[in-house]
PDB file of N, CA and C in Angstrom:
ATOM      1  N   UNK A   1     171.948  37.345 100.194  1.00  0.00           N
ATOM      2  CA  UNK A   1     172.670  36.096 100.294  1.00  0.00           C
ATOM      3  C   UNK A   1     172.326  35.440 101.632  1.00  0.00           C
ATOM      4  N   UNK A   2     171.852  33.637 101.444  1.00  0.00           N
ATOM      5  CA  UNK A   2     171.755  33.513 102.734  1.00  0.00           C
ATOM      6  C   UNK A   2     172.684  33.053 103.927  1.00  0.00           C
ATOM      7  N   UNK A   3     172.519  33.368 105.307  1.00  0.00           N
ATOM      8  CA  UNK A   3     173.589  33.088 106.273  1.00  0.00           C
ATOM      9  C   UNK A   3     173.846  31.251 106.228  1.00  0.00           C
ATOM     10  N   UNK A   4     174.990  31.418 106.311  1.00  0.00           N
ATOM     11  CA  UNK A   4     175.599  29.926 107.138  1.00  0.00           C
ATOM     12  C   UNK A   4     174.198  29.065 107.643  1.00  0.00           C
ATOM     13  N   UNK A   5     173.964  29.547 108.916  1.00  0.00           N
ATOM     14  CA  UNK A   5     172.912  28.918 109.429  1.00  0.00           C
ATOM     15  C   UNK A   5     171.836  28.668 108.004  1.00  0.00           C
ATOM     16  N   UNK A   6     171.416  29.432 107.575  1.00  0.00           N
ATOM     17  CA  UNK A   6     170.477  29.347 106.382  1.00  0.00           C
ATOM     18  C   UNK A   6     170.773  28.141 105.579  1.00  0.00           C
ATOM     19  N   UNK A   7     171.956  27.817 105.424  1.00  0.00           N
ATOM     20  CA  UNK A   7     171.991  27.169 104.322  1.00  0.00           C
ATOM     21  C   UNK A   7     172.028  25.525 104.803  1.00  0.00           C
ATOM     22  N   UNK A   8     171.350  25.330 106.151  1.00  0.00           N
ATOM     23  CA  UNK A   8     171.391  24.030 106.773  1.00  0.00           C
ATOM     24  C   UNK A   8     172.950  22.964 105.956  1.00  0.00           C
ATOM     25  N   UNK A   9     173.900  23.261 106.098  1.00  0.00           N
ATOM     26  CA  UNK A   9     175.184  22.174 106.082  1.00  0.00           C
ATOM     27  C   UNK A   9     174.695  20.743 106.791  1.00  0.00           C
ATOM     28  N   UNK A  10     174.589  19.654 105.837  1.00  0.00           N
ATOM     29  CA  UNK A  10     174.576  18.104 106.327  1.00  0.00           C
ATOM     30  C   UNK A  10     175.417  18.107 107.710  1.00  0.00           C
ATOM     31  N   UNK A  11     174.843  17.781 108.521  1.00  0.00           N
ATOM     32  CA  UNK A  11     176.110  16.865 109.870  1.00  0.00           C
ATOM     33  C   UNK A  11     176.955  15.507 109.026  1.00  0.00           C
ATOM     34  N   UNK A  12     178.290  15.901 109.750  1.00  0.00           N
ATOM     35  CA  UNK A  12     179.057  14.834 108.826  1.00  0.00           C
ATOM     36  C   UNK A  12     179.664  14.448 110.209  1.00  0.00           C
ATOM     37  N   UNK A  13     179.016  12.991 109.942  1.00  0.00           N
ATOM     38  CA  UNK A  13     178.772  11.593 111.092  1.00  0.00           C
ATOM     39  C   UNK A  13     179.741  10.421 110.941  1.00  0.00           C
ATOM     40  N   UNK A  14     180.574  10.535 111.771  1.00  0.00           N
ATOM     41  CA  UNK A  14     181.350   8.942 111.904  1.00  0.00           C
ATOM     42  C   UNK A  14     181.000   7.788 112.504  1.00  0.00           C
ATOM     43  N   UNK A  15     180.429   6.917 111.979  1.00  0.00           N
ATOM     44  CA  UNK A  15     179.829   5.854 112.083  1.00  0.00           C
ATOM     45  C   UNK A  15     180.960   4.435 112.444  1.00  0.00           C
ATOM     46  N   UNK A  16     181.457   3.915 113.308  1.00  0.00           N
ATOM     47  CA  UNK A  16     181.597   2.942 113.499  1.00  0.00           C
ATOM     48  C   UNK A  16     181.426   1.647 114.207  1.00  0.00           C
ATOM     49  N   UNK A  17     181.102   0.745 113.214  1.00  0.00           N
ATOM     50  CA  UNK A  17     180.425  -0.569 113.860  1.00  0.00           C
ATOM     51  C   UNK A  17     181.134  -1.645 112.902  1.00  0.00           C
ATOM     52  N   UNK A  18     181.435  -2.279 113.713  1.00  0.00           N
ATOM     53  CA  UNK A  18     181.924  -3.732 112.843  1.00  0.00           C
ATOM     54  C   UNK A  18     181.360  -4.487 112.323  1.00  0.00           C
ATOM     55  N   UNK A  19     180.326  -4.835 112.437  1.00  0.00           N
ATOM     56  CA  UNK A  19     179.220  -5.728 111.337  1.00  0.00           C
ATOM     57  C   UNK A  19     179.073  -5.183 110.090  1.00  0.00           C
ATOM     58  N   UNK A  20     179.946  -5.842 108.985  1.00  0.00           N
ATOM     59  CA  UNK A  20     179.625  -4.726 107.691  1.00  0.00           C
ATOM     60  C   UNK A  20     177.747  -4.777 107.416  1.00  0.00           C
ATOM     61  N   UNK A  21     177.156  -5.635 107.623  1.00  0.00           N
ATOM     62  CA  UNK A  21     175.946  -5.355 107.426  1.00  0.00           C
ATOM     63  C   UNK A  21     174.851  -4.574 108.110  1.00  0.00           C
ATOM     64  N   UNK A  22     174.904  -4.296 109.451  1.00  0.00           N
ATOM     65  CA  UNK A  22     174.876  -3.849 110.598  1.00  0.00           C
ATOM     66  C   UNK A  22     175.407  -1.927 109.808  1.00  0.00           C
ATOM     67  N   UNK A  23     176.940  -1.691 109.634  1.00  0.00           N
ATOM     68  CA  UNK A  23     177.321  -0.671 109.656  1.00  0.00           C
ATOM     69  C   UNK A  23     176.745  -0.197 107.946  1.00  0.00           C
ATOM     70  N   UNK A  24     176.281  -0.726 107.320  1.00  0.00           N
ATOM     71  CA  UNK A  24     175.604  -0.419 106.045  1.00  0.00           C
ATOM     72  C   UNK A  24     174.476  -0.369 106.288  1.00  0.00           C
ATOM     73  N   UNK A  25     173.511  -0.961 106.568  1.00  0.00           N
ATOM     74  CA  UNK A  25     172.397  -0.682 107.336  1.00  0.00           C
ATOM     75  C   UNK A  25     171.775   0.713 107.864  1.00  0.00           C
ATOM     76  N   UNK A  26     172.713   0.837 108.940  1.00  0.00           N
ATOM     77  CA  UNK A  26     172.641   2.116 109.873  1.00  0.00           C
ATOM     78  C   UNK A  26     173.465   3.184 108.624  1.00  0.00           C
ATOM     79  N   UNK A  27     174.196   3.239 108.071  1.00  0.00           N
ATOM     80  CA  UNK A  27     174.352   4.152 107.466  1.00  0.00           C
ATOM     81  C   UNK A  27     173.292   4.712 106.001  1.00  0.00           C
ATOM     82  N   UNK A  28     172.944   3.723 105.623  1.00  0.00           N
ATOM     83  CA  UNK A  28     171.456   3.998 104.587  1.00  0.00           C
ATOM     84  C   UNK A  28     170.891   5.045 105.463  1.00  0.00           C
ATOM     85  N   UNK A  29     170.291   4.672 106.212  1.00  0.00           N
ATOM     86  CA  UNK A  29     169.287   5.442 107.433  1.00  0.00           C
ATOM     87  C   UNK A  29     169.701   6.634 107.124  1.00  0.00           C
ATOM     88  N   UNK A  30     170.719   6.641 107.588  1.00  0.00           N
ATOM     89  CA  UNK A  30     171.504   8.177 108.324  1.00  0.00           C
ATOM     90  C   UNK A  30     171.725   8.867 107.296  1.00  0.00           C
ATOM     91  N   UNK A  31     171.881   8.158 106.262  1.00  0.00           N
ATOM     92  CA  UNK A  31     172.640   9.016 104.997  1.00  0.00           C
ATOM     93  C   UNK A  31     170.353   9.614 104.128  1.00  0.00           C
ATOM     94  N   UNK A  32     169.497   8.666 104.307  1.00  0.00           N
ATOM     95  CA  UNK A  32     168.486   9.396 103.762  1.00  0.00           C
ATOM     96  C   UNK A  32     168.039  10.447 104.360  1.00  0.00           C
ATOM     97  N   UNK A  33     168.661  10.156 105.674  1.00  0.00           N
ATOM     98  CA  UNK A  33     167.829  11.440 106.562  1.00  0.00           C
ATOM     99  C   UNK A  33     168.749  12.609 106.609  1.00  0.00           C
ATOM    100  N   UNK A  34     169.923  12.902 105.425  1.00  0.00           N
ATOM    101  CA  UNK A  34     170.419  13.754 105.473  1.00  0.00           C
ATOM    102  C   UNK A  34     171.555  14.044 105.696  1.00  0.00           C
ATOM    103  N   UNK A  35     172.361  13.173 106.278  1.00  0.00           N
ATOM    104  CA  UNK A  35     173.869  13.204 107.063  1.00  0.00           C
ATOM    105  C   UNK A  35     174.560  12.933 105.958  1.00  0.00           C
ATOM    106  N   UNK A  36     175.467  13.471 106.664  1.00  0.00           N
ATOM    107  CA  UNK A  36     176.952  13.184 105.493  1.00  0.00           C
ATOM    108  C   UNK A  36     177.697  12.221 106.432  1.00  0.00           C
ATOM    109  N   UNK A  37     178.191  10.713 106.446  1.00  0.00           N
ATOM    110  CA  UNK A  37     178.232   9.366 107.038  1.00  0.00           C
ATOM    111  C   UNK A  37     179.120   9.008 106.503  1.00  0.00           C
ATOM    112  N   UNK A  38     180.815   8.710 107.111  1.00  0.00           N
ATOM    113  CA  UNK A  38     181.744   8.069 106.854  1.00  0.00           C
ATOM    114  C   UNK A  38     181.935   7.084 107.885  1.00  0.00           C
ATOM    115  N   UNK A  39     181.842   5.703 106.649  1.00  0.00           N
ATOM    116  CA  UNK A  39     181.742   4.721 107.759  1.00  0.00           C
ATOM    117  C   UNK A  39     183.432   3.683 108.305  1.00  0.00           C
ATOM    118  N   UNK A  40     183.641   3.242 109.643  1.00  0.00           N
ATOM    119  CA  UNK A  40     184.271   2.713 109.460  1.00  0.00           C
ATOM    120  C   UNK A  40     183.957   1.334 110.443  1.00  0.00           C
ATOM    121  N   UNK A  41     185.125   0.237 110.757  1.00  0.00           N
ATOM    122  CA  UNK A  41     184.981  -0.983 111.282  1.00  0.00           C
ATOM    123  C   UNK A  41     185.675  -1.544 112.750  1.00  0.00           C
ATOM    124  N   UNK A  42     186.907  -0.729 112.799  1.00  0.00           N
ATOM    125  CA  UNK A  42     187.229  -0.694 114.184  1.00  0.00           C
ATOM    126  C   UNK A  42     188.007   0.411 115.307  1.00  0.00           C
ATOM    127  N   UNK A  43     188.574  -0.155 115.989  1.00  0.00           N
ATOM    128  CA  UNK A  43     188.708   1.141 116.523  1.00  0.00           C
ATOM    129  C   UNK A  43     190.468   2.208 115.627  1.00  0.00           C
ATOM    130  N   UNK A  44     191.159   1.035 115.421  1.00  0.00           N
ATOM    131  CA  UNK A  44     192.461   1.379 114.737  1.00  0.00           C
ATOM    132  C   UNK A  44     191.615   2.700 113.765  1.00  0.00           C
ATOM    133  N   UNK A  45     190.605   2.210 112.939  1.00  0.00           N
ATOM    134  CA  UNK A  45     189.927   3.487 111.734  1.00  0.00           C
ATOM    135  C   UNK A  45     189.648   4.735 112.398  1.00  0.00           C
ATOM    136  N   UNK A  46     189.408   4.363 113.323  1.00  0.00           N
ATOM    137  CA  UNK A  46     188.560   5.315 114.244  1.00  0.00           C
ATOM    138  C   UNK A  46     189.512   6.620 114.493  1.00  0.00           C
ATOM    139  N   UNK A  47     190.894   5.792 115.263  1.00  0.00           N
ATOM    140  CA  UNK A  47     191.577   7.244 115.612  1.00  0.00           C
ATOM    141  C   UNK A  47     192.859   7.526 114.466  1.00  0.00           C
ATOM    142  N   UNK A  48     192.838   7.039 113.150  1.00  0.00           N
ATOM    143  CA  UNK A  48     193.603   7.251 112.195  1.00  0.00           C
ATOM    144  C   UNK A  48     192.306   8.337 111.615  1.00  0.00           C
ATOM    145  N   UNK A  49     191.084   8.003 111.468  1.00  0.00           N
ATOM    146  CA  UNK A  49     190.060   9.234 110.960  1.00  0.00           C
ATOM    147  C   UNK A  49     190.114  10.450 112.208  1.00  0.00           C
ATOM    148  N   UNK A  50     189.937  10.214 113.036  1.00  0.00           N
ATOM    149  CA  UNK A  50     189.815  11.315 114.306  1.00  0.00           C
ATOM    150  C   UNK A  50     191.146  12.361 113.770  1.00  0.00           C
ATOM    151  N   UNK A  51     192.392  11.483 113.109  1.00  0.00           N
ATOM    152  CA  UNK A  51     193.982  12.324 113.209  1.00  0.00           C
ATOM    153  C   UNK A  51     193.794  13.454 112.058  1.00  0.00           C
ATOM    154  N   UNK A  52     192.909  13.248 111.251  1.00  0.00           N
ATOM    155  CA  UNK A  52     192.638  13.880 110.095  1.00  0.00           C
ATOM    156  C   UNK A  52     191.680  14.690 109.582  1.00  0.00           C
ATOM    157  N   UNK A  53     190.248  14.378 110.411  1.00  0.00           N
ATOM    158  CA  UNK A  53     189.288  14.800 109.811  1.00  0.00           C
ATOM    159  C   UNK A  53     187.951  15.467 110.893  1.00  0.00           C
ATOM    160  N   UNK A  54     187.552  16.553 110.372  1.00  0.00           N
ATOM    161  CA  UNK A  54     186.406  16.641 112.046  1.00  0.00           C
ATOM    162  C   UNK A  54     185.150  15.965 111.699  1.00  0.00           C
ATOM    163  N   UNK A  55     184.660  15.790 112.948  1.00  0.00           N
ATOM    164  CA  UNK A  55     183.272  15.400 112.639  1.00  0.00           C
ATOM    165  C   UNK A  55     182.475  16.150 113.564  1.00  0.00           C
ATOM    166  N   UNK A  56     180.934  16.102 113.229  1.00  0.00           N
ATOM    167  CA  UNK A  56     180.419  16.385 113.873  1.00  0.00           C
ATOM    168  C   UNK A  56     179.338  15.679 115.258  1.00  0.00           C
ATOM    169  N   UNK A  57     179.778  14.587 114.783  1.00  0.00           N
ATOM    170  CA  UNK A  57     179.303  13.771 115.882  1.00  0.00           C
ATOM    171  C   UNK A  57     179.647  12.246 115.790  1.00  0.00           C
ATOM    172  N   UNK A  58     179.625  11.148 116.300  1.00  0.00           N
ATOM    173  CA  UNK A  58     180.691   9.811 116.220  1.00  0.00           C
ATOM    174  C   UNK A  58     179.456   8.921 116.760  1.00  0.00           C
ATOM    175  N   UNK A  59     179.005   8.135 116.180  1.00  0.00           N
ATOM    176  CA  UNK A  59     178.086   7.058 116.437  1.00  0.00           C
ATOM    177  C   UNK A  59     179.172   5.652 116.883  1.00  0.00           C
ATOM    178  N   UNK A  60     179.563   4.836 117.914  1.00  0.00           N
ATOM    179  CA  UNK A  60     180.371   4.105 117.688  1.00  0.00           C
ATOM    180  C   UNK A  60     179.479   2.484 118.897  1.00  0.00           C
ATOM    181  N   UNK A  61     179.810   1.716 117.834  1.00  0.00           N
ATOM    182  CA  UNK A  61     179.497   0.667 119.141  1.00  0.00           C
ATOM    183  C   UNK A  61     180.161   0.353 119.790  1.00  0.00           C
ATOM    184  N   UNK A  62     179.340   0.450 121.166  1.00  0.00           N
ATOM    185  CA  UNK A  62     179.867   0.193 122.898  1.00  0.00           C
ATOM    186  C   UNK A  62     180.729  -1.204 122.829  1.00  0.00           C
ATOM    187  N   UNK A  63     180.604  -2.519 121.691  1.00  0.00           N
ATOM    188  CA  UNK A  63     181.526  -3.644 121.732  1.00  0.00           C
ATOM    189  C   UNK A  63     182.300  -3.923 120.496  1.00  0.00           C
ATOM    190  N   UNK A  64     183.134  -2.559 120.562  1.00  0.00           N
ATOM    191  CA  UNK A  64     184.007  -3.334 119.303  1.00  0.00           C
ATOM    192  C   UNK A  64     185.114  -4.039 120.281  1.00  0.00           C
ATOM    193  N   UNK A  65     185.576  -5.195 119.043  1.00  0.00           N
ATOM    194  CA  UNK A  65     186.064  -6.264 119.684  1.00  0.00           C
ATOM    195  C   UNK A  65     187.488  -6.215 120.029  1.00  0.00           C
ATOM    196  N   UNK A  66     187.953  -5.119 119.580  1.00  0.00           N
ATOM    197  CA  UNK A  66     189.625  -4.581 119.659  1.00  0.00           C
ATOM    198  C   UNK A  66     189.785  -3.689 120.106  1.00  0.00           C
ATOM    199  N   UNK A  67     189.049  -3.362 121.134  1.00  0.00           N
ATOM    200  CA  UNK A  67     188.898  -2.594 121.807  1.00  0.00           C
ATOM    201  C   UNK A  67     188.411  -1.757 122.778  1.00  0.00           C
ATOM    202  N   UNK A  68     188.826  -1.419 124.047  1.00  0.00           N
ATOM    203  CA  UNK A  68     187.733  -0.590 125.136  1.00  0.00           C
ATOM    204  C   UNK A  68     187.114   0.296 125.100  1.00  0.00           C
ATOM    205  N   UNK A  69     186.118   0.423 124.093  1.00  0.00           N
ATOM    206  CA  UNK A  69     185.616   1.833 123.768  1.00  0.00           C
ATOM    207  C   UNK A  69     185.672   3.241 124.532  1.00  0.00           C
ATOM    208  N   UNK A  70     184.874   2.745 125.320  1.00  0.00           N
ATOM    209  CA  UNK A  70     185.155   3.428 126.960  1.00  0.00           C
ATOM    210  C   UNK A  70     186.389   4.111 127.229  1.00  0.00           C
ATOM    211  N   UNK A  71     187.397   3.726 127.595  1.00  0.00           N
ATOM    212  CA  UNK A  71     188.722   4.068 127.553  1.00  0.00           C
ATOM    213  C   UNK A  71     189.485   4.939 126.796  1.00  0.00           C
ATOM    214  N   UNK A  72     189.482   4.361 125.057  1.00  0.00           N
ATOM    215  CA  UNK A  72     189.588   5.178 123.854  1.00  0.00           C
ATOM    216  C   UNK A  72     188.874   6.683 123.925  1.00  0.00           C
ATOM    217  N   UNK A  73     187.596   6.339 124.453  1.00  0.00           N
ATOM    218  CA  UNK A  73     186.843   7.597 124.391  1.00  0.00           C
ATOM    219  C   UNK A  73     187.819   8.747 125.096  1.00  0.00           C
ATOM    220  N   UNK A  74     187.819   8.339 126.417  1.00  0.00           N
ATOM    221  CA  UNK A  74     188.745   8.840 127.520  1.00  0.00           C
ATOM    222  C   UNK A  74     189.757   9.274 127.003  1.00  0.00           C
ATOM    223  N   UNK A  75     190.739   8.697 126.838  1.00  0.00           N
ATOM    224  CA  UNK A  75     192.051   9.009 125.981  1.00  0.00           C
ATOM    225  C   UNK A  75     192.093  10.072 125.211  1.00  0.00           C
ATOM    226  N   UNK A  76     190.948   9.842 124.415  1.00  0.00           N
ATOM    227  CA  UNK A  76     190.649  11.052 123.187  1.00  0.00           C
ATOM    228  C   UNK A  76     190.376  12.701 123.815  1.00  0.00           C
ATOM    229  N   UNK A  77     189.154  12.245 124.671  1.00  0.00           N
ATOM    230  CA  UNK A  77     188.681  13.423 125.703  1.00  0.00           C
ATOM    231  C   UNK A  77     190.390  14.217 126.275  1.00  0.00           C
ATOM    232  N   UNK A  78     191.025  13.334 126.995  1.00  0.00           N
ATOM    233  CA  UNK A  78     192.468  13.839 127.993  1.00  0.00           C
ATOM    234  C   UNK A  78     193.197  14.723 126.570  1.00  0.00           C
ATOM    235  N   UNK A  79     193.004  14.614 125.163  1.00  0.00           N
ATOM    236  CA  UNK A  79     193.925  14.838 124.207  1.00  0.00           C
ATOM    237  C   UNK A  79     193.201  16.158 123.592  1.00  0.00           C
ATOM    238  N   UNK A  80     192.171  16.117 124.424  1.00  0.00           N
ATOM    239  CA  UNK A  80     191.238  17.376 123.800  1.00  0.00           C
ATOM    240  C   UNK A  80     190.167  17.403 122.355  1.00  0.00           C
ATOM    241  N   UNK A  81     189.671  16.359 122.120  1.00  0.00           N
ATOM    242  CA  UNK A  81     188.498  15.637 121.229  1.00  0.00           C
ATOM    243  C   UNK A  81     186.986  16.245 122.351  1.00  0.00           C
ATOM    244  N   UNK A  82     186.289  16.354 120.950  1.00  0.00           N
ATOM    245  CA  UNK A  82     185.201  17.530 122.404  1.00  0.00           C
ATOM    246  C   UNK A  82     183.599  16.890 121.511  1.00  0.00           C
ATOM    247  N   UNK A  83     184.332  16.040 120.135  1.00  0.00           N
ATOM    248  CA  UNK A  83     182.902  15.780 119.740  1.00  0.00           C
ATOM    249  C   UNK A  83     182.154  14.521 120.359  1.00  0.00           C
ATOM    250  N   UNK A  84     180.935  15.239 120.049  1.00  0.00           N
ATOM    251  CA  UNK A  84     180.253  13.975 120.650  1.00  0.00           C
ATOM    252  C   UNK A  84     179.702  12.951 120.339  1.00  0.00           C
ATOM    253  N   UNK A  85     179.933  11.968 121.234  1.00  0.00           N
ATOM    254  CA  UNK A  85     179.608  10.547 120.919  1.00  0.00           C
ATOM    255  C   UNK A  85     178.704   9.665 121.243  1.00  0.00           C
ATOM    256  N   UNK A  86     177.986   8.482 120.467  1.00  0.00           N
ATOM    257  CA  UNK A  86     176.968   8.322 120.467  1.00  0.00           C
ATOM    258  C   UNK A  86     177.278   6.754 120.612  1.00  0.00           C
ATOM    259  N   UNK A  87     176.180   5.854 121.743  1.00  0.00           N
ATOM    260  CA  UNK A  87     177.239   4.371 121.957  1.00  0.00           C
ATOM    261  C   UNK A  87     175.837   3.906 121.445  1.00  0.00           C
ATOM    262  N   UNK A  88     176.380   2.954 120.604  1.00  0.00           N
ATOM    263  CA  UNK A  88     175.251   1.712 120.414  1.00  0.00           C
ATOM    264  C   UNK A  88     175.402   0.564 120.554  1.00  0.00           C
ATOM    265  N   UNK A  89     174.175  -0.388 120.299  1.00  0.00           N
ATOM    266  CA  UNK A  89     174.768  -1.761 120.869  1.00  0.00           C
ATOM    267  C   UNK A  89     173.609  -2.195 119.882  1.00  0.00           C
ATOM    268  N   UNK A  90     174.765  -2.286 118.171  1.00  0.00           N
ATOM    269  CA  UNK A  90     173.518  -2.744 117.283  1.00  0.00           C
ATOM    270  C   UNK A  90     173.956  -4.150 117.093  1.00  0.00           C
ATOM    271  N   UNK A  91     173.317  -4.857 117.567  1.00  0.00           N
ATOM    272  CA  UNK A  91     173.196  -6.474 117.544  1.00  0.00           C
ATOM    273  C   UNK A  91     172.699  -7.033 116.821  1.00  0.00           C
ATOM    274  N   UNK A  92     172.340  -8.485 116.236  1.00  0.00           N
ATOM    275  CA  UNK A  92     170.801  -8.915 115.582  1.00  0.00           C
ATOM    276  C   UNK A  92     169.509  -8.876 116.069  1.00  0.00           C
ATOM    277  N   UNK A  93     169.471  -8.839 117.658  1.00  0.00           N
ATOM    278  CA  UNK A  93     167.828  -8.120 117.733  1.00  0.00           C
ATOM    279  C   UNK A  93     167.432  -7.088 117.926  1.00  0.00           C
ATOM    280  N   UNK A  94     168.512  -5.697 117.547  1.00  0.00           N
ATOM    281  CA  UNK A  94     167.620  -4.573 117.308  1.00  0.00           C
ATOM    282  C   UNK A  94     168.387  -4.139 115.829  1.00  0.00           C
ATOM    283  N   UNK A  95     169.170  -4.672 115.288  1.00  0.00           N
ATOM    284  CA  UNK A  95     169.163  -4.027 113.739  1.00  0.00           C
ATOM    285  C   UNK A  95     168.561  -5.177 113.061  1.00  0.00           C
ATOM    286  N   UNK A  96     167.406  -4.826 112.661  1.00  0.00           N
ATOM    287  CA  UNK A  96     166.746  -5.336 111.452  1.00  0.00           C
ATOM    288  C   UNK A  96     166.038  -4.545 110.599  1.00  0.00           C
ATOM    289  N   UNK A  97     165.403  -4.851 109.409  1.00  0.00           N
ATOM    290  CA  UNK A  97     164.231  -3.952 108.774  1.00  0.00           C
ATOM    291  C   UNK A  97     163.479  -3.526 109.245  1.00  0.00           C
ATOM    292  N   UNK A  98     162.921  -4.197 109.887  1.00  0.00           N
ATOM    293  CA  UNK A  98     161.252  -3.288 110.970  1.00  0.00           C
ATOM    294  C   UNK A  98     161.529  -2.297 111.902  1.00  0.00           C
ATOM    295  N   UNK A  99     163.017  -3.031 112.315  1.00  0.00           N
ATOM    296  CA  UNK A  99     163.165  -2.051 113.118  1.00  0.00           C
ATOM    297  C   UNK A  99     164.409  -0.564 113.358  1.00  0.00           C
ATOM    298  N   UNK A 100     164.734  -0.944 112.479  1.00  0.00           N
ATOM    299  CA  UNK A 100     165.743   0.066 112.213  1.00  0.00           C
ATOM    300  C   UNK A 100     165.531   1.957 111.520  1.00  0.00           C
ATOM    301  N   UNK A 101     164.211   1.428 111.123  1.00  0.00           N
ATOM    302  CA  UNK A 101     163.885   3.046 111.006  1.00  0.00           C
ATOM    303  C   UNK A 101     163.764   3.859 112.428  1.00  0.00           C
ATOM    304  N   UNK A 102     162.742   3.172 113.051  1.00  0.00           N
ATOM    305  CA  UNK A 102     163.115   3.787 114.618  1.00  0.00           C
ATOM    306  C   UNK A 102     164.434   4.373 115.190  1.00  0.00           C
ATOM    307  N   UNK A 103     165.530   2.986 115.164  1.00  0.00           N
ATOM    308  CA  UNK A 103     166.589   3.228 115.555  1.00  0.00           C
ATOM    309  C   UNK A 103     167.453   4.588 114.822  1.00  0.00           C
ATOM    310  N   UNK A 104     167.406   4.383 113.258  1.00  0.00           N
ATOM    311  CA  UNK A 104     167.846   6.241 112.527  1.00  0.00           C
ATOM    312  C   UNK A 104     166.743   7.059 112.936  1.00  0.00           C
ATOM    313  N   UNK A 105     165.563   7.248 113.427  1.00  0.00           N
ATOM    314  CA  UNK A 105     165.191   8.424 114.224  1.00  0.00           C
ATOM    315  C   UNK A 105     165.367   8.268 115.328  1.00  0.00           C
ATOM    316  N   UNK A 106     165.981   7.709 116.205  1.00  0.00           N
ATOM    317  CA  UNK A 106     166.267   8.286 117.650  1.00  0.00           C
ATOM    318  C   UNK A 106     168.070   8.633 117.626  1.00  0.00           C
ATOM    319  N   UNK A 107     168.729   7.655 116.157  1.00  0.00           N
ATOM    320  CA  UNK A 107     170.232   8.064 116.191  1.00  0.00           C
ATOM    321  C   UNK A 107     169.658   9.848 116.035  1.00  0.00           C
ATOM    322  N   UNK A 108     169.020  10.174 114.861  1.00  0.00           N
ATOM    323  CA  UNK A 108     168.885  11.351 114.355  1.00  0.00           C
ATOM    324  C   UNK A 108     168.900  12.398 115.285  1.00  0.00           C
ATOM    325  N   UNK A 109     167.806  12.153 116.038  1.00  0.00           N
ATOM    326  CA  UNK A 109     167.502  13.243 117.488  1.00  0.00           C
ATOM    327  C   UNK A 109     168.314  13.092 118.252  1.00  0.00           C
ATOM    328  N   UNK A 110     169.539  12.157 119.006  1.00  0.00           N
ATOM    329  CA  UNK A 110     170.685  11.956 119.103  1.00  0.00           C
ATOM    330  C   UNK A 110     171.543  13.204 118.990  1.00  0.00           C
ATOM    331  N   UNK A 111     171.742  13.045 117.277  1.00  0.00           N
ATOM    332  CA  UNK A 111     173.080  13.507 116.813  1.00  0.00           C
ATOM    333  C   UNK A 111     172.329  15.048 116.558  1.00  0.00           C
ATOM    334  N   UNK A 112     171.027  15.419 116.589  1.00  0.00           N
ATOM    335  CA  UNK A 112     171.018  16.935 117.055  1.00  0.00           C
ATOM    336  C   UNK A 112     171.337  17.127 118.113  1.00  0.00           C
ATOM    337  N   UNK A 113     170.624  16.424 118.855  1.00  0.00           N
ATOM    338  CA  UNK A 113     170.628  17.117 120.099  1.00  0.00           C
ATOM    339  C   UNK A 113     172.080  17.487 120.837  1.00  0.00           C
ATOM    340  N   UNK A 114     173.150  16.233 120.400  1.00  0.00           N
ATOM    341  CA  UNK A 114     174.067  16.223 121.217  1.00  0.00           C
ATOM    342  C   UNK A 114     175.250  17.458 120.531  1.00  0.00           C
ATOM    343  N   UNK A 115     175.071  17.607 118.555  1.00  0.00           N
ATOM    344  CA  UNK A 115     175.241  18.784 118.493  1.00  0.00           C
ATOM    345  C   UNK A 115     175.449  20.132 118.446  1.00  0.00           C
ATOM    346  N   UNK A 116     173.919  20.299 118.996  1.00  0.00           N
ATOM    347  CA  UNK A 116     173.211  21.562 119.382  1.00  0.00           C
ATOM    348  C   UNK A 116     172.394  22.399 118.046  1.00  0.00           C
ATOM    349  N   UNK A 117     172.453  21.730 117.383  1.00  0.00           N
ATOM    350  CA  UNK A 117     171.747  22.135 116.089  1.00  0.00           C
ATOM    351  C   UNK A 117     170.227  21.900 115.774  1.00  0.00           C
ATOM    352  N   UNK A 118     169.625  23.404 115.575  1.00  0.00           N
ATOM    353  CA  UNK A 118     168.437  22.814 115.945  1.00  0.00           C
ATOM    354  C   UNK A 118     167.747  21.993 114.794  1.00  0.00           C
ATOM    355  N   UNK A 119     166.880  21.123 115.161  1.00  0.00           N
ATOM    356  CA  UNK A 119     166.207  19.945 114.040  1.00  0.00           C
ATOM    357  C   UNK A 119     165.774  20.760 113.043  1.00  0.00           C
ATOM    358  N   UNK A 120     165.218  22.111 113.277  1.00  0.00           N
ATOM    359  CA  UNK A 120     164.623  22.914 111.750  1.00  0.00           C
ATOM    360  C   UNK A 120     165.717  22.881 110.533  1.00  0.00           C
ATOM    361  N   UNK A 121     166.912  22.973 111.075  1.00  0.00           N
ATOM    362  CA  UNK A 121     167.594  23.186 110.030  1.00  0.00           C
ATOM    363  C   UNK A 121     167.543  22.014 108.748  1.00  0.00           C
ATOM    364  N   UNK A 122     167.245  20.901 109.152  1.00  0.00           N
ATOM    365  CA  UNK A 122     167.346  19.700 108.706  1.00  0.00           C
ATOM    366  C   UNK A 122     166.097  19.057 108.296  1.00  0.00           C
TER     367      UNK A 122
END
């Protein structure tokens, strides 16, 4: 029978960005390359999902608009939240088609690295 490790388990990724097109986008990516990707839109989703569910790593953009990301982060950290997080700043000139495959391979190597899981598994 094979071990845990063996059986490479999807990373299950919380994705939030407020641009529904933007946060659909980036989640295609993430979700072909393997992740298990629950997406949401602001920060209110954010720590009503955090109250309930683990993740293994949190993709969130650095400007949601209701909120100090920064801060939230903090807050979370003081409350004992240990996963890690990933800031983006997906705008209209770096999420597009051409260029957004790039952007899901460097989220990808990202969300190993910050992890600790090594890329073979995946």
């Amino acid at each position: 029978m094979p071990s845990v490790s063996q059986q490479a388990l999807p990373l299950h990724i919380l994705l939030c960005e407020p641009h529904p097109d933007h946060n659909q986008l980036i989640a295609n990516q993430l979700d072909t390359s393997g992740l298990l990707v629950d997406r949401i839109y602001n920060a209110r989703q954010l720590t009503e999902r955090l109250a309930y569910y683990h993740y293994d790593a949190m993709i969130i953009n650095s400007l949601l608009p209701d909120q100090n990301i920064l801060a939230l982060i903090n807050d979370l950290r003081m409350i004992g939240l240990k996963t890690p997080v990933l800031y983006i700043d997906a705008n209209e000139s770096n999420i597009n088609n051409a260029g957004l495959q790039g952007l899901s391979q460097q989220l990808l190597q990202d969300i190993l690295q910050a992890s600790a899981i090594p890329e073979q598994a995946h």
